[in-house]
N, C-alpha and C. Protein backbone atom coordinates (compact mmCIF):
# COMPACT_ATOMS: atom_id res chain seq x y z
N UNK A 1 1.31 -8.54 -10.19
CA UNK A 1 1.45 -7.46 -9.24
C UNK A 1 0.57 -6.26 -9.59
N UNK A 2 0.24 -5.52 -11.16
CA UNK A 2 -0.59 -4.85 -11.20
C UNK A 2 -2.07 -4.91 -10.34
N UNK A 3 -2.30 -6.31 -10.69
CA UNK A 3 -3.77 -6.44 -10.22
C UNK A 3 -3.70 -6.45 -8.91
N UNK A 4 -3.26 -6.67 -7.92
CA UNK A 4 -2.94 -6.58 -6.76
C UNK A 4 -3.04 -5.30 -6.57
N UNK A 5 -1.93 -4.45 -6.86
CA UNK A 5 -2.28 -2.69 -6.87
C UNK A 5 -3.14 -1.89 -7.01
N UNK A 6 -3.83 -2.21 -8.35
CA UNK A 6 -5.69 -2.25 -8.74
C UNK A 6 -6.26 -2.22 -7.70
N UNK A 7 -6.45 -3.51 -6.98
CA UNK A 7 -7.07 -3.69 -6.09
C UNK A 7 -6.89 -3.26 -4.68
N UNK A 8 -6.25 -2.90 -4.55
CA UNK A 8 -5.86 -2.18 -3.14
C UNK A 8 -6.28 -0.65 -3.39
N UNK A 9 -5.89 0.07 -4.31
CA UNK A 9 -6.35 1.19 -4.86
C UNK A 9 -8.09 1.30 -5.34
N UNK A 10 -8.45 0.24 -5.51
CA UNK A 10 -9.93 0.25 -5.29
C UNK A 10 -10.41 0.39 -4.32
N UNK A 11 -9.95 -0.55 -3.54
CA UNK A 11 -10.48 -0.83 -1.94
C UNK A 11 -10.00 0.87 -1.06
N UNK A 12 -9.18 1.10 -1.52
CA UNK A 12 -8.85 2.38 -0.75
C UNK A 12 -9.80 3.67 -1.52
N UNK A 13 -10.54 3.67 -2.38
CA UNK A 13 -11.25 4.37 -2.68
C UNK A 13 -11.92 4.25 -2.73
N UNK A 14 -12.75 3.15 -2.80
CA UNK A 14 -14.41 2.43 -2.95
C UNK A 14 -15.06 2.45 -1.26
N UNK A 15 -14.35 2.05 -0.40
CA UNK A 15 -14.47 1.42 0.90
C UNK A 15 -15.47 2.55 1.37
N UNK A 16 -16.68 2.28 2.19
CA UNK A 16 -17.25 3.43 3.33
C UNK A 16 -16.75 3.49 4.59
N UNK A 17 -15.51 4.03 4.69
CA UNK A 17 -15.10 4.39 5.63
C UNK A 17 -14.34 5.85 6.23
N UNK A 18 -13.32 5.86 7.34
CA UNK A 18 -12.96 7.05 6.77
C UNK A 18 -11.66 6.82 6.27
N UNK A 19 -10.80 7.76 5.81
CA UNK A 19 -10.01 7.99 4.99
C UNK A 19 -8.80 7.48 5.24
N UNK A 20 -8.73 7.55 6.71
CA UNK A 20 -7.35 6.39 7.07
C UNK A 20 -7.66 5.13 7.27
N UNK A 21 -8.12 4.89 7.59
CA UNK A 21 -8.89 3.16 7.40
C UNK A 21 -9.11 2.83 6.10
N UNK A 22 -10.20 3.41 5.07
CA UNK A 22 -9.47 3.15 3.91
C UNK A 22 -8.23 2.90 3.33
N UNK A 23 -7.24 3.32 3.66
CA UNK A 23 -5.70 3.76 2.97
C UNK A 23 -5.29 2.58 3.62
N UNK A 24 -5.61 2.43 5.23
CA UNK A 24 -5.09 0.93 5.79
C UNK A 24 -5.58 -0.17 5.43
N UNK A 25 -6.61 -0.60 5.24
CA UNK A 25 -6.94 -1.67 4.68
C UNK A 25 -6.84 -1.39 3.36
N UNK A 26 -6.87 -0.42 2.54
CA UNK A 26 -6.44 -0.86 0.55
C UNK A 26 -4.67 -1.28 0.73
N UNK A 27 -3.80 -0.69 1.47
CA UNK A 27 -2.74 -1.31 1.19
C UNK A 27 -2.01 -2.50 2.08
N UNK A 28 -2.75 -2.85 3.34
CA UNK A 28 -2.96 -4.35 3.75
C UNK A 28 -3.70 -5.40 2.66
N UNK A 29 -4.51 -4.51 1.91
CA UNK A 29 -4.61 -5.76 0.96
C UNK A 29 -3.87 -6.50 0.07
N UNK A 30 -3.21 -5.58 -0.43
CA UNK A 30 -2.25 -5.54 -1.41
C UNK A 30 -1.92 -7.22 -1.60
N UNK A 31 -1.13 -7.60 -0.24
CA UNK A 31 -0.15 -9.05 -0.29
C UNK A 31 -0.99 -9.65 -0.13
N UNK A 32 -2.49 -10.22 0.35
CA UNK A 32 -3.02 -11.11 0.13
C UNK A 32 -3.30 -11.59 -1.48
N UNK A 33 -4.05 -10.71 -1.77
CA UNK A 33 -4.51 -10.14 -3.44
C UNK A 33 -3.39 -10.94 -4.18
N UNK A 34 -2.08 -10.07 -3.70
CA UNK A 34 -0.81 -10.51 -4.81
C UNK A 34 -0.57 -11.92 -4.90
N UNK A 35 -0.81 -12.79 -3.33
CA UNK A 35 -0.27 -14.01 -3.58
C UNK A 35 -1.32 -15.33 -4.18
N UNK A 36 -2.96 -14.20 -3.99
CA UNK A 36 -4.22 -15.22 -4.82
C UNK A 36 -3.68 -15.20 -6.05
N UNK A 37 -3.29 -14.17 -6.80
CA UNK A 37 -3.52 -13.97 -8.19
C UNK A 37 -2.28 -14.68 -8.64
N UNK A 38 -1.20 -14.72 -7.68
CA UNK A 38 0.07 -15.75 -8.16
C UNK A 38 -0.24 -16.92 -8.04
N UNK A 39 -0.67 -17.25 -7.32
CA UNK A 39 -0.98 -19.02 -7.29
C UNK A 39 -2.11 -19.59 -8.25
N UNK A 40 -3.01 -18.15 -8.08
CA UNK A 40 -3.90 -18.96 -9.35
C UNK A 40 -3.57 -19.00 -11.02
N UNK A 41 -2.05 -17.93 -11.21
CA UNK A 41 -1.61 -18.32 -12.50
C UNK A 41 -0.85 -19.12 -13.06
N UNK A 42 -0.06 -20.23 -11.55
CA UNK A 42 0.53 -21.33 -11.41
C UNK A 42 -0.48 -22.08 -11.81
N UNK A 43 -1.93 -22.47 -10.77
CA UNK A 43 -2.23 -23.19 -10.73
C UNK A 43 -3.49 -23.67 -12.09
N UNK A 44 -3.95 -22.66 -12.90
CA UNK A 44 -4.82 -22.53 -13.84
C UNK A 44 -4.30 -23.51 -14.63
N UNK A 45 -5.47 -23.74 -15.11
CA UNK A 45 -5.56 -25.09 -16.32
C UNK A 45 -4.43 -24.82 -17.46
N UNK A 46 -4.89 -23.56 -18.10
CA UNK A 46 -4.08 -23.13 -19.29
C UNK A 46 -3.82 -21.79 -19.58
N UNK A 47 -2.73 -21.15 -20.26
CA UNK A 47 -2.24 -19.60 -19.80
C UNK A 47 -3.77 -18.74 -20.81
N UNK A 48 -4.22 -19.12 -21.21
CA UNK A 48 -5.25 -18.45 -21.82
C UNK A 48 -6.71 -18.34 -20.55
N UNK A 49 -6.67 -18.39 -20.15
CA UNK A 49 -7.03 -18.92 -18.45
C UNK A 49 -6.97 -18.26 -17.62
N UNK A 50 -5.42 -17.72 -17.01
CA UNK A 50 -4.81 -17.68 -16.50
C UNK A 50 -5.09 -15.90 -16.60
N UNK A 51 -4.80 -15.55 -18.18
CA UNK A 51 -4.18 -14.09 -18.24
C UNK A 51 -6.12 -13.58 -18.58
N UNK A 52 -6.58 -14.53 -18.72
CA UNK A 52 -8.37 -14.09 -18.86
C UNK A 52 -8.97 -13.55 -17.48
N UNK A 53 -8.35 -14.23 -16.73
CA UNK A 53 -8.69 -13.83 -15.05
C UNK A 53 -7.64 -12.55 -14.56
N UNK A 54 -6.66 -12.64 -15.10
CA UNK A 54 -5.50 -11.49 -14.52
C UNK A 54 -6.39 -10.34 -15.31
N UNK A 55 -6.74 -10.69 -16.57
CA UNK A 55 -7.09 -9.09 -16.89
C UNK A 55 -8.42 -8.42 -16.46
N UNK A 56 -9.99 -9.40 -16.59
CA UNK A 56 -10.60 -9.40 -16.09
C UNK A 56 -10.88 -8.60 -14.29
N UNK A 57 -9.61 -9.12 -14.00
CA UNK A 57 -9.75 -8.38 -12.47
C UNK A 57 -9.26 -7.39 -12.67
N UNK A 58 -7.96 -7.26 -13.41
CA UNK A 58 -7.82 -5.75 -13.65
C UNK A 58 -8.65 -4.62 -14.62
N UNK A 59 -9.65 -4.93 -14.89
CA UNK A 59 -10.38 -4.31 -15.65
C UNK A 59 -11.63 -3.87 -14.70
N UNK A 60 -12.20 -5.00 -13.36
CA UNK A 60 -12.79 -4.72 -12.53
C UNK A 60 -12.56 -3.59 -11.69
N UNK A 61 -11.11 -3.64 -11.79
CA UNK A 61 -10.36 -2.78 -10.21
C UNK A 61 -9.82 -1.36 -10.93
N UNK A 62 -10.11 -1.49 -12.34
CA UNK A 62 -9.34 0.32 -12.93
C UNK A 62 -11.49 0.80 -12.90
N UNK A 63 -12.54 -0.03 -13.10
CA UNK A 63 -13.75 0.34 -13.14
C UNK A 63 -14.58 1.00 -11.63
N UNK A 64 -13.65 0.03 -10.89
CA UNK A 64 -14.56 0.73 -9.71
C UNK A 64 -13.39 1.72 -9.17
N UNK A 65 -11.98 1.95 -9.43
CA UNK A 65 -11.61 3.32 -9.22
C UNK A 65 -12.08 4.25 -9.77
N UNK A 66 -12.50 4.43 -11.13
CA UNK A 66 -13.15 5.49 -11.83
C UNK A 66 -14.18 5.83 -11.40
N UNK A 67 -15.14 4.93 -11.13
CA UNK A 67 -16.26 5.13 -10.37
C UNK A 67 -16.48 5.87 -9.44
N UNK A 68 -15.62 5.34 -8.03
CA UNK A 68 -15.03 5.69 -7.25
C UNK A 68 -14.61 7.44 -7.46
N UNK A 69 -13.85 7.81 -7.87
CA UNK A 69 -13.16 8.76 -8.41
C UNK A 69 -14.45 9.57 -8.87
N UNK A 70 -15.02 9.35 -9.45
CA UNK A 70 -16.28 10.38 -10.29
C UNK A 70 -17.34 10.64 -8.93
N UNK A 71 -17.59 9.62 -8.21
CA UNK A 71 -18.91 10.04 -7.10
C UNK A 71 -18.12 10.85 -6.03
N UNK A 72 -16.95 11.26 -6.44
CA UNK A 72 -15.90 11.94 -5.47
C UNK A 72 -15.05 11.45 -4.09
N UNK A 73 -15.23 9.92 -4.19
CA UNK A 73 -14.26 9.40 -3.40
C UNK A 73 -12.86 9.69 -3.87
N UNK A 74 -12.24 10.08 -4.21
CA UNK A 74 -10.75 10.46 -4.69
C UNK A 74 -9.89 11.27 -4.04
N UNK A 75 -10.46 11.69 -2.67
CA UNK A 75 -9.59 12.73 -2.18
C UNK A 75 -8.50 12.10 -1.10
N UNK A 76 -7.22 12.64 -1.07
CA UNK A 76 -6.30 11.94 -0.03
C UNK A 76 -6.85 11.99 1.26
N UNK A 77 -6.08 10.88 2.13
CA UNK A 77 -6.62 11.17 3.58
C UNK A 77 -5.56 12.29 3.96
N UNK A 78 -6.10 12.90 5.07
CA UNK A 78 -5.29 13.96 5.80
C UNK A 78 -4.97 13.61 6.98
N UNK A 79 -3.74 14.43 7.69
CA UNK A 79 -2.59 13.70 8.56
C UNK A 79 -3.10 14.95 9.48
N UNK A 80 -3.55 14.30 10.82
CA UNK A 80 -3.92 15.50 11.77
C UNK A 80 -2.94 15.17 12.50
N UNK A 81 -2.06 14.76 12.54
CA UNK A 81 -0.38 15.19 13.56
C UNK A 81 -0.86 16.29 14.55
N UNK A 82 -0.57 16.33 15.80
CA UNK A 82 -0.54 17.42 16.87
C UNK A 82 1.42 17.28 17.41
């Protein structure tokens, strides 16, 4: 489930879009993400394998938030309610 979160939180900060579309598609991603990364730790050869790819992606997805975050994508979206 981390990496799933990672990744939605990437995608919601990495994405060129605007700021609510970002936020909608990083946390529509979320449950796809969650149920790749579950099946592929069922389905992996061996748990050394398994947790090499879980961390790996999570190491991808805390890199391009920082990233993200430093070129100044980091700011919340804003709620124009009338």
């Amino acid at each position: 489930m981390p990496v799933a979160i990672a990744v939605g939180i990437a995608l919601t900060l990495a994405l060129p879009l605007s700021a609510n579309v970002r936020l909608t598609v990083g946390s529509y991603a979320v449950f796809p993400v969650w149920v790749t990364v579950a099946c592929f730790a069922f389905l992996a050869p061996n748990a050394r394998r398994a947790w090499l790819l879980l961390l790996t992606a999570l190491v991808l997805a805390a890199f391009t938030s920082l990233v993200a975050i430093a070129l100044g994508r980091g700011t919340p979206p804003t709620w124009s309610g009338r």
